[in-house]
C-alpha atoms as a PDB file:
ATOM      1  CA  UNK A   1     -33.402  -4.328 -10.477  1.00  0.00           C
ATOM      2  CA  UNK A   2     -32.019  -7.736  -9.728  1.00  0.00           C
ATOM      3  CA  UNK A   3     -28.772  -7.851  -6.925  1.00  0.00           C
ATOM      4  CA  UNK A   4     -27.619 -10.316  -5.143  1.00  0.00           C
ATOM      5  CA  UNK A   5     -28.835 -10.272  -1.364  1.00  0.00           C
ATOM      6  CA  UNK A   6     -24.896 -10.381  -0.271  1.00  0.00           C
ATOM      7  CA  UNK A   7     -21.610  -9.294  -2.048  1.00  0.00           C
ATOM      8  CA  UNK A   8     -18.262 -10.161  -0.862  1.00  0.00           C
ATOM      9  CA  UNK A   9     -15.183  -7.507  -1.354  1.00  0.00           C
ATOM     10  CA  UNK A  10     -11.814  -8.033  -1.376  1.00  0.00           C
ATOM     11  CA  UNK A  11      -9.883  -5.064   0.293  1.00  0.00           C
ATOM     12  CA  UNK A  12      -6.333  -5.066  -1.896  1.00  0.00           C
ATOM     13  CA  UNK A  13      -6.502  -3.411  -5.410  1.00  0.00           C
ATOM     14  CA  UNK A  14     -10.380  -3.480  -5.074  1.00  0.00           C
ATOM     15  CA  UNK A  15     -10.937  -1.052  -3.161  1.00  0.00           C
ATOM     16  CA  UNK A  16      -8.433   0.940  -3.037  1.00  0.00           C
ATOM     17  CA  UNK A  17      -4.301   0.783  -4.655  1.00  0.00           C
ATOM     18  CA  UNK A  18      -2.404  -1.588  -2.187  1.00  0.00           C
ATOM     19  CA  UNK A  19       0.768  -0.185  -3.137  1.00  0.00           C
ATOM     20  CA  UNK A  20      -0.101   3.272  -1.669  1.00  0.00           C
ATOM     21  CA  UNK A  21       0.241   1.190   1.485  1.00  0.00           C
ATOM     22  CA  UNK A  22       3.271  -0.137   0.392  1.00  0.00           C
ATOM     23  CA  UNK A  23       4.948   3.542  -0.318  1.00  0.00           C
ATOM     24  CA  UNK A  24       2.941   4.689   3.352  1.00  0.00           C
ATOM     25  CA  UNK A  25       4.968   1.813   5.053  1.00  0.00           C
ATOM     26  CA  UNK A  26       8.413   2.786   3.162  1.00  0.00           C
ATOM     27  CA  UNK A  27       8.052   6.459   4.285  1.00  0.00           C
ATOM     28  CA  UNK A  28       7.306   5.236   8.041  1.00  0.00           C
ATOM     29  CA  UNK A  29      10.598   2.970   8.053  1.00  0.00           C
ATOM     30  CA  UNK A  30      12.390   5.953   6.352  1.00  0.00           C
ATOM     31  CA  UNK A  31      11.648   8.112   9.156  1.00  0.00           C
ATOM     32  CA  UNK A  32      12.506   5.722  11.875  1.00  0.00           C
ATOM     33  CA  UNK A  33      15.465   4.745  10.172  1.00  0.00           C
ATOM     34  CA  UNK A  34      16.632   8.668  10.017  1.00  0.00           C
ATOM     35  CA  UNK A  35      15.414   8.975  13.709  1.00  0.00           C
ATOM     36  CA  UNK A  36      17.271   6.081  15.120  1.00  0.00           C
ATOM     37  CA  UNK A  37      20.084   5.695  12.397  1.00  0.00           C
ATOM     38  CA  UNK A  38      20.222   9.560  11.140  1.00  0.00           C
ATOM     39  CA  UNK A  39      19.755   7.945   7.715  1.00  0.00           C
ATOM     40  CA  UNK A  40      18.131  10.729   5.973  1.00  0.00           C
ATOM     41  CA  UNK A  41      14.703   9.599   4.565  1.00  0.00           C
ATOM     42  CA  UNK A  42      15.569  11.599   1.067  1.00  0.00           C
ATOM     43  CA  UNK A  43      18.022   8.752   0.548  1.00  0.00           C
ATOM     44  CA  UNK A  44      16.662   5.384   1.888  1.00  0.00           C
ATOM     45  CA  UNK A  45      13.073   6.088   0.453  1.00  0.00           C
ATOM     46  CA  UNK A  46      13.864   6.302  -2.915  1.00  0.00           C
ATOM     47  CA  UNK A  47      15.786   3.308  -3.137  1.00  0.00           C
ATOM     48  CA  UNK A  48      13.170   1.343  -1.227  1.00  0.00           C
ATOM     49  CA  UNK A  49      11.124   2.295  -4.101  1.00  0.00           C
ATOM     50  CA  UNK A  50      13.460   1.245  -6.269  1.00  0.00           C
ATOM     51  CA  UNK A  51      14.589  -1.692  -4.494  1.00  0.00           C
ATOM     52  CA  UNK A  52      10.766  -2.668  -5.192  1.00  0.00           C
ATOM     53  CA  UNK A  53      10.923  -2.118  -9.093  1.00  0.00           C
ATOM     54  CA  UNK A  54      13.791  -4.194  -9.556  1.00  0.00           C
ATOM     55  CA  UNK A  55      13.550  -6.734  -6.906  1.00  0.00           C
ATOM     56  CA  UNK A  56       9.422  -6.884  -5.325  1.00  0.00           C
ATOM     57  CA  UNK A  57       9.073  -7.059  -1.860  1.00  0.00           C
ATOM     58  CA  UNK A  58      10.976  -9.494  -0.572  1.00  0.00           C
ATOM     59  CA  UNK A  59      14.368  -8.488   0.839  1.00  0.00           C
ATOM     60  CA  UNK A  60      13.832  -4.686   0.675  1.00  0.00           C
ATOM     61  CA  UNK A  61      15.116  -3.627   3.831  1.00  0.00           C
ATOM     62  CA  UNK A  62      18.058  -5.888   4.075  1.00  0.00           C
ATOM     63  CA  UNK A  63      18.911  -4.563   0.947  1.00  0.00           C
ATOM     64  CA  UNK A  64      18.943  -0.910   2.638  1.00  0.00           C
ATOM     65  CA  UNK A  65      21.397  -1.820   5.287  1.00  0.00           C
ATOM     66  CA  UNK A  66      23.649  -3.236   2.499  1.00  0.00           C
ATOM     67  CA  UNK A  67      23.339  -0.170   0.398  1.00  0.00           C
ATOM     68  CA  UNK A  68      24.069   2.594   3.502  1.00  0.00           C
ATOM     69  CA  UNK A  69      26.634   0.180   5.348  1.00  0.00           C
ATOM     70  CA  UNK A  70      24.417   0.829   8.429  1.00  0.00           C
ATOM     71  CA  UNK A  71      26.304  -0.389  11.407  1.00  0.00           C
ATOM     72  CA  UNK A  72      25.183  -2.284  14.522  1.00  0.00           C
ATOM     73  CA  UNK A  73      22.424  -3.650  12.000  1.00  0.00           C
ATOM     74  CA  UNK A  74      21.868  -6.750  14.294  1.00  0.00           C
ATOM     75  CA  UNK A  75      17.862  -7.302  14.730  1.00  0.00           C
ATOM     76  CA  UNK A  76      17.437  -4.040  12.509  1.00  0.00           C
ATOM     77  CA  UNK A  77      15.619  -5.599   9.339  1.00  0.00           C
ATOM     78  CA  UNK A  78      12.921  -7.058  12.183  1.00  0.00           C
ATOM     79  CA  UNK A  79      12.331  -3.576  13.275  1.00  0.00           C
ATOM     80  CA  UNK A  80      11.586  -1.985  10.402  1.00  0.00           C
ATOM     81  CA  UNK A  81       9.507  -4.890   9.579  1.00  0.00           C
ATOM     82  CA  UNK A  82       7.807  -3.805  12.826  1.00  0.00           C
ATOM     83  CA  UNK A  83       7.447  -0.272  12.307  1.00  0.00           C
ATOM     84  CA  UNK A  84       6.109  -0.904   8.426  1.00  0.00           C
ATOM     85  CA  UNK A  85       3.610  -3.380   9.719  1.00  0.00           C
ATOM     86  CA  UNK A  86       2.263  -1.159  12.793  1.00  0.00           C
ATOM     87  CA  UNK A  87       2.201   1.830  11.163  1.00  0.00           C
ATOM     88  CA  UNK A  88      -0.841   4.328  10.694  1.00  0.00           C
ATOM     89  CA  UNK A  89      -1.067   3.941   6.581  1.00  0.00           C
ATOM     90  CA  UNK A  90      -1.707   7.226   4.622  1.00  0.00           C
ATOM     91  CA  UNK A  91      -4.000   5.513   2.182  1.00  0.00           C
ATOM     92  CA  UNK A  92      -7.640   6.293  -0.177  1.00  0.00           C
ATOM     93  CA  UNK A  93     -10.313   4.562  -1.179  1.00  0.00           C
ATOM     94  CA  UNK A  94     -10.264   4.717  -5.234  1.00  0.00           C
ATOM     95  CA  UNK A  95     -12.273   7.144  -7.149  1.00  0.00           C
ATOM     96  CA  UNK A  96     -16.182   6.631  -6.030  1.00  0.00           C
ATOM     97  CA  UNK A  97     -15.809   3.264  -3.467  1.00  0.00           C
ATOM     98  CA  UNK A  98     -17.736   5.254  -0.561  1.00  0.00           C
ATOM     99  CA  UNK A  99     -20.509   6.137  -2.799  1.00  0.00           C
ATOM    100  CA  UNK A 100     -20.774   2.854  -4.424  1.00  0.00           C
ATOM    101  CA  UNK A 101     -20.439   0.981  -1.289  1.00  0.00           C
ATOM    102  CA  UNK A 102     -23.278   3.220   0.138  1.00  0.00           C
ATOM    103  CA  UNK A 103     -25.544   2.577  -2.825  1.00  0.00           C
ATOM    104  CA  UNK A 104     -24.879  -1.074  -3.083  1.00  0.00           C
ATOM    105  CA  UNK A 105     -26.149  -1.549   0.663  1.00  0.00           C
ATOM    106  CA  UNK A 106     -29.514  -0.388   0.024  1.00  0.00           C
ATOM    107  CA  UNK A 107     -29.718  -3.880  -1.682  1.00  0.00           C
ATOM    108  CA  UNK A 108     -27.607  -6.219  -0.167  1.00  0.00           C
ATOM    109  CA  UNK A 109     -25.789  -7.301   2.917  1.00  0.00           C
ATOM    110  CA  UNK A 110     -22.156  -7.079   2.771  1.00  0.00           C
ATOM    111  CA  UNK A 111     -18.583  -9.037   3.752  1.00  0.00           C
ATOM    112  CA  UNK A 112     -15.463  -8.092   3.187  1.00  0.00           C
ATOM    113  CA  UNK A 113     -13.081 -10.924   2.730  1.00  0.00           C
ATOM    114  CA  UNK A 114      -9.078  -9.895   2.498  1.00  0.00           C
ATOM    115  CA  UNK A 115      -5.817 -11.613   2.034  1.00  0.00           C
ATOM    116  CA  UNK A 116      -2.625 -10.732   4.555  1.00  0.00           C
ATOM    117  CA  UNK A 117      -1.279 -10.302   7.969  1.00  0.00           C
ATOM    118  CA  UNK A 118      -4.058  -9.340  10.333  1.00  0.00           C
ATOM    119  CA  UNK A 119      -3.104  -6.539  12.278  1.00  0.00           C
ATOM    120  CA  UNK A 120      -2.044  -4.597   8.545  1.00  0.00           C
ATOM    121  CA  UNK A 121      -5.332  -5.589   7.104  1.00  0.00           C
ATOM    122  CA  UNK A 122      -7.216  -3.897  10.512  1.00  0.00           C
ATOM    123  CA  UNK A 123      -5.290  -0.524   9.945  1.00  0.00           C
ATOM    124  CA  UNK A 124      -6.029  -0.507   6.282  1.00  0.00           C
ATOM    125  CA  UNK A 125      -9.231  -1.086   7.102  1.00  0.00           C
ATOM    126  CA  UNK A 126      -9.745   1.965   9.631  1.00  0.00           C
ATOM    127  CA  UNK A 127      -7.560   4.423   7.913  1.00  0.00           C
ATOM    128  CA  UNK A 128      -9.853   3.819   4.673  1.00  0.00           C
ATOM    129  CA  UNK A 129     -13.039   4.651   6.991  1.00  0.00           C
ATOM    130  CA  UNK A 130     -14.906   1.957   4.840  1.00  0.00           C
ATOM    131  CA  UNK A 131     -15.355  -0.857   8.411  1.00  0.00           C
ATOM    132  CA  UNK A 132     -19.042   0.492   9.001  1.00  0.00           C
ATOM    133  CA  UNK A 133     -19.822  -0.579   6.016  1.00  0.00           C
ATOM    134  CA  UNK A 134     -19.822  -4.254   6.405  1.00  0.00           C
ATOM    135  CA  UNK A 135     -22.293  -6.442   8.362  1.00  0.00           C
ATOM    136  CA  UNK A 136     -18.754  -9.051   8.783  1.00  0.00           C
ATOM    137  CA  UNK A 137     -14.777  -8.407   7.871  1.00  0.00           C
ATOM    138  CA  UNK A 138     -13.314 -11.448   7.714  1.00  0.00           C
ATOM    139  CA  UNK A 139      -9.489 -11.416   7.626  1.00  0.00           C
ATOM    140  CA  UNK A 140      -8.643 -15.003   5.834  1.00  0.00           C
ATOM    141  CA  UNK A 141      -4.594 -15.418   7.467  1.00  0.00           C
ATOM    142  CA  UNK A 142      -6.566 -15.073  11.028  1.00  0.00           C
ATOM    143  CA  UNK A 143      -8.781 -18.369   9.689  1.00  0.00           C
ATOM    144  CA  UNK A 144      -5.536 -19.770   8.271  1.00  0.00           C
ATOM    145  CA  UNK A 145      -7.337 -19.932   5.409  1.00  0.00           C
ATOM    146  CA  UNK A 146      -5.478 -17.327   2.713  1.00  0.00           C
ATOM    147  CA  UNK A 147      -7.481 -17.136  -0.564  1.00  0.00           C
ATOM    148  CA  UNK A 148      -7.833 -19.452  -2.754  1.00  0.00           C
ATOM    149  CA  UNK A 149      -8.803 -21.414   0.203  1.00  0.00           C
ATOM    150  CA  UNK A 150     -12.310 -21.453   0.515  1.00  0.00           C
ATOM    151  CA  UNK A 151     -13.029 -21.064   3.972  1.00  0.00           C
ATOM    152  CA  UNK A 152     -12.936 -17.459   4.296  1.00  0.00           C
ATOM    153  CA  UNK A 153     -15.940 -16.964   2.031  1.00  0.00           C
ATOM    154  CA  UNK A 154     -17.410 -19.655   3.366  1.00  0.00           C
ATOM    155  CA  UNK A 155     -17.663 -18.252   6.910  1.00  0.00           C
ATOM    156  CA  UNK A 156     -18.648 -14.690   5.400  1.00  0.00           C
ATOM    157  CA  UNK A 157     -21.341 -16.373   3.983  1.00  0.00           C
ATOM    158  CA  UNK A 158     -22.568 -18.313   7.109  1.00  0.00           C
ATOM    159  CA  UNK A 159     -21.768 -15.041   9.512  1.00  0.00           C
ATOM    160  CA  UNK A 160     -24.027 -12.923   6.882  1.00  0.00           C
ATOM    161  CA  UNK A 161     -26.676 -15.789   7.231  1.00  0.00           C
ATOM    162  CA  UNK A 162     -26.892 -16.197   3.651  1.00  0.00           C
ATOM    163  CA  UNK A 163     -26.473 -19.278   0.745  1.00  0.00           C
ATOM    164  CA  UNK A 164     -24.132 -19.704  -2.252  1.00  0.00           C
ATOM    165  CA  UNK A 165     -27.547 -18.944  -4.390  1.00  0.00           C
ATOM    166  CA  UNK A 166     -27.554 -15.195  -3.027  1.00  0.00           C
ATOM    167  CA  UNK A 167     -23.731 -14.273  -3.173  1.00  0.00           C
ATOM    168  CA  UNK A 168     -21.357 -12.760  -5.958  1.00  0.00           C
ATOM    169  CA  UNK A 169     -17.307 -12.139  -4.845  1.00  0.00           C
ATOM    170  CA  UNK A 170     -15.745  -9.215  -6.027  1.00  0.00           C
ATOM    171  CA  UNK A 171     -11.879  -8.907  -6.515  1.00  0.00           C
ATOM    172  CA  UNK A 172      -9.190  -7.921  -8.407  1.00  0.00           C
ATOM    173  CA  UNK A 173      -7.184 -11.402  -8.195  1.00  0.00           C
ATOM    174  CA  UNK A 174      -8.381 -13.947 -10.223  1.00  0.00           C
ATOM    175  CA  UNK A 175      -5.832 -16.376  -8.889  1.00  0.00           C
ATOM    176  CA  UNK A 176      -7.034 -15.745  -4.999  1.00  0.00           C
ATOM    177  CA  UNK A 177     -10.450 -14.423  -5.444  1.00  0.00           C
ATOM    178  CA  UNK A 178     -11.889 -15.785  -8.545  1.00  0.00           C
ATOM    179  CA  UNK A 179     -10.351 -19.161  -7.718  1.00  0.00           C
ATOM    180  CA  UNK A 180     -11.840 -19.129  -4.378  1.00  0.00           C
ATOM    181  CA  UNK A 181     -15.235 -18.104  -5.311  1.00  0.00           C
ATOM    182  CA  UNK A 182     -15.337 -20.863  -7.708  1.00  0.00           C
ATOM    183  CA  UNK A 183     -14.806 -23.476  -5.065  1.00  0.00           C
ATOM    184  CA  UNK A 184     -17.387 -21.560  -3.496  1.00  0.00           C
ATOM    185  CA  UNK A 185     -19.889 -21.535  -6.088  1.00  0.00           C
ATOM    186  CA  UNK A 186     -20.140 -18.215  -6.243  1.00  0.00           C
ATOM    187  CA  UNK A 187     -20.302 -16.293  -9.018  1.00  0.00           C
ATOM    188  CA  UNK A 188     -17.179 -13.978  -9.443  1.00  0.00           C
ATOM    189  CA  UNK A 189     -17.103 -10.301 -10.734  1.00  0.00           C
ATOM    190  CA  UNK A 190     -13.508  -9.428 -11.438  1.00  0.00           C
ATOM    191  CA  UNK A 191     -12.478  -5.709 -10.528  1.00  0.00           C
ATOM    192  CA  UNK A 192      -9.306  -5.202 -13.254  1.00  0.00           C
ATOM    193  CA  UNK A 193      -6.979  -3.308 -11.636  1.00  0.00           C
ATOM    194  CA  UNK A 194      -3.258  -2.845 -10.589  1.00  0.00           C
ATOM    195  CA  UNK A 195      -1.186  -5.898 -10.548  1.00  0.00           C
ATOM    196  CA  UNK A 196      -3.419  -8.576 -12.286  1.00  0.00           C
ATOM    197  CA  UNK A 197      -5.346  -6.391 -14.794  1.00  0.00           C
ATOM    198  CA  UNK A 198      -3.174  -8.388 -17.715  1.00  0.00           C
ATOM    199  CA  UNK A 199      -4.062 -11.816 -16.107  1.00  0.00           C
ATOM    200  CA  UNK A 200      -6.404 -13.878 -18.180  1.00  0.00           C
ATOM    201  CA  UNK A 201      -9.659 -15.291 -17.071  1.00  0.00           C
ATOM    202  CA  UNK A 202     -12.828 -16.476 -18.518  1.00  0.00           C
ATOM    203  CA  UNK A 203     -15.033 -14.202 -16.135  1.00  0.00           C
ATOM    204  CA  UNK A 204     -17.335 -11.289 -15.948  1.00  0.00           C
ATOM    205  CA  UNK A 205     -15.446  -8.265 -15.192  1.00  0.00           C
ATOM    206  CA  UNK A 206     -15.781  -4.782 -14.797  1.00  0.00           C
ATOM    207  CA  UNK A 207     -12.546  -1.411 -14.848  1.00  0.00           C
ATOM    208  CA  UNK A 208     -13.197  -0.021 -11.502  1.00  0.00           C
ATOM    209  CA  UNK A 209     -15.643  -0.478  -8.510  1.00  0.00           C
ATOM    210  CA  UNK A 210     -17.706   2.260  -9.504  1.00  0.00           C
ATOM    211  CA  UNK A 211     -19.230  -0.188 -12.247  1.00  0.00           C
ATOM    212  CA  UNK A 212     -20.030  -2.462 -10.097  1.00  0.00           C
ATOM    213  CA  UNK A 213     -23.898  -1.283  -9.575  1.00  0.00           C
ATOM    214  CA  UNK A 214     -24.770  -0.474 -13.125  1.00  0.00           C
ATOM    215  CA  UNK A 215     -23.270  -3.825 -13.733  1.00  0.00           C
ATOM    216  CA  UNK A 216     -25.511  -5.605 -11.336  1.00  0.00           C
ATOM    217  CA  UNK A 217     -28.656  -3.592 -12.921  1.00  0.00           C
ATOM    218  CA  UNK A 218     -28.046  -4.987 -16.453  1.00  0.00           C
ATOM    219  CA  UNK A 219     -26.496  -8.222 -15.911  1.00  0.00           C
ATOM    220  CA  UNK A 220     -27.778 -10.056 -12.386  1.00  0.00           C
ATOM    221  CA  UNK A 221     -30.694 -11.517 -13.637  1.00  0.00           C
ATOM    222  CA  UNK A 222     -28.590 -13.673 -16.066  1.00  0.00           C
ATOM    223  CA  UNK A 223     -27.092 -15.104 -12.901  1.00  0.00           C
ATOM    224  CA  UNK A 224     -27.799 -17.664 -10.198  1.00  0.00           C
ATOM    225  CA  UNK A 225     -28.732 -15.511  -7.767  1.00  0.00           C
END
C-alpha cells in the first residue's frame, strides 16, 4: 500500500460544511441582537439567511439594521461582527472524517493548512475535536500568506520535516488549494464539495473525504511520492 509519508488538509468544505459555521455565527448574533436590541431571533435569523442567498456575505448585518430600523445602531455592525467571530460554533465533521483521519495516520504524518481569520479558524478547529490529530495546524492569514500563496504549505512541510517528494494537499478549492499546491509541487487531491464542486480542474479528485484512503491504495504509486 503506497501513501504519501505527509498529507496536508484544508479545514473549510473538506472537512467539514463551512456554512454550518456560517448559520452557527448567524444564530449567535441573533441572540445577542434579541438580548441587547429585543430583536427577536425568529425574525433577524431568517433574513440573515436570506440576506446570504441573495446577497453572500458581505454586508449582512448592515443589511439587518436597515431592515428592523434598529436605533442607536452606531458601532452595532462591529459588534455583531465581534460576537459572530468569537463565538463557540455548533459545527460536525462530515460523514466518516474522524475515522478516516484516524486510519490515514497509521501511514503518514499530517498538517492541516486553512484559509481565514485566525482566532475563527482556532474555534472551528476545537469545536470539531479533530486538533489532536495533526503533528502542525498552520493557519495561512497568521503567515500573511492566504492560499494560493505558497508559503503556508511550505512551512507545513518544513514544520512536519518532510520534502515536496513525500506530500499530497487535499482541498476542496481548486482556486486556493490546488493552485497553491501546484506552486508547491505537490500533488493535489481535490475533495468536491460545497461551493466549488462545479469548478473545473484538470486534477485527481475524489466526492467526500472518506475516499480519500481507498484512493491512496489504488492510485499513489502512480504518483511522485
Amino acid at each position: 500500500m503506497a501513501f504519501p509519508k505527509a498529507l496536508l488538509i484544508d479545514l473549510d468544505d473538506t472537512l467539514f460544511p463551512e456554512r454550518a459555521y456560517v448559520e452557527s455565527g448567524f444564530r449567535a448574533v441573533a441572540a445577542f441582537l434579541e438580548e441587547t436590541r429585543q430583536l427577536p431571533a425568529d425574525y433577524s435569523f431568517p433574513s440573515m439567511m436570506a440576506f446570504l442567498e441573495l446577497e453572500g456575505r458581505g454586508a449582512i448585518f448592515d443589511r439587518i439594521i436597515e431592515r428592523f430600523e434598529i436605533r442607536g445602531a452606531e458601532g452595532l455592525v462591529e459588534e455583531c461582527v465581534k460576537v459572530y467571530r468569537t463565538h463557540t460554533p455548533e459545527i460536525h465533521p462530515y460523514e466518516g472524517v474522524e475515522t478516516t483521519i484516524e486510519s490515514l495516520r497509521e501511514h503518514c504524518t499530517m498538517a492541516l493548512v486553512t484559509n481565514g481569520h485566525p482566532d475563527m479558524q482556532r474555534r472551528k478547529l476545537d469545536a470539531l475535536g479533530l486538533d489532536h490529530f495533526f503533528e502542525v495546524v498552520i493557519f495561512c492569514d497568521a503567515v500573511m500568506a492566504p492560499k494560493p500563496a505558497v508559503e503556508g504549505i511550505e512551512l507545513a512541510i518544513s514544520k512536519l520535516g518532510a520534502s515536496s517528494n513525500d506530500c499530497m494537499f487535499i482541498g476542496d478549492n481548486p482556486n486556493t488549494d490546488g493552485l497553491a499546491a501546484g506552486k508547491a509541487g505537490i500533488p493535489f487531491l481535490r475533495v468536491r464539495t460545497e461551493r466549488f464542486k462545479s469548478v473545473d480542474m484538470a486534477t485527481s479528485e475524489v466526492s467526500a473525504f472518506s475516499e480519500v484512503p481507498d484512493y491512496l491504495s489504488a492510485h499513489a504509486h502512480k504518483m511522485r511520492l
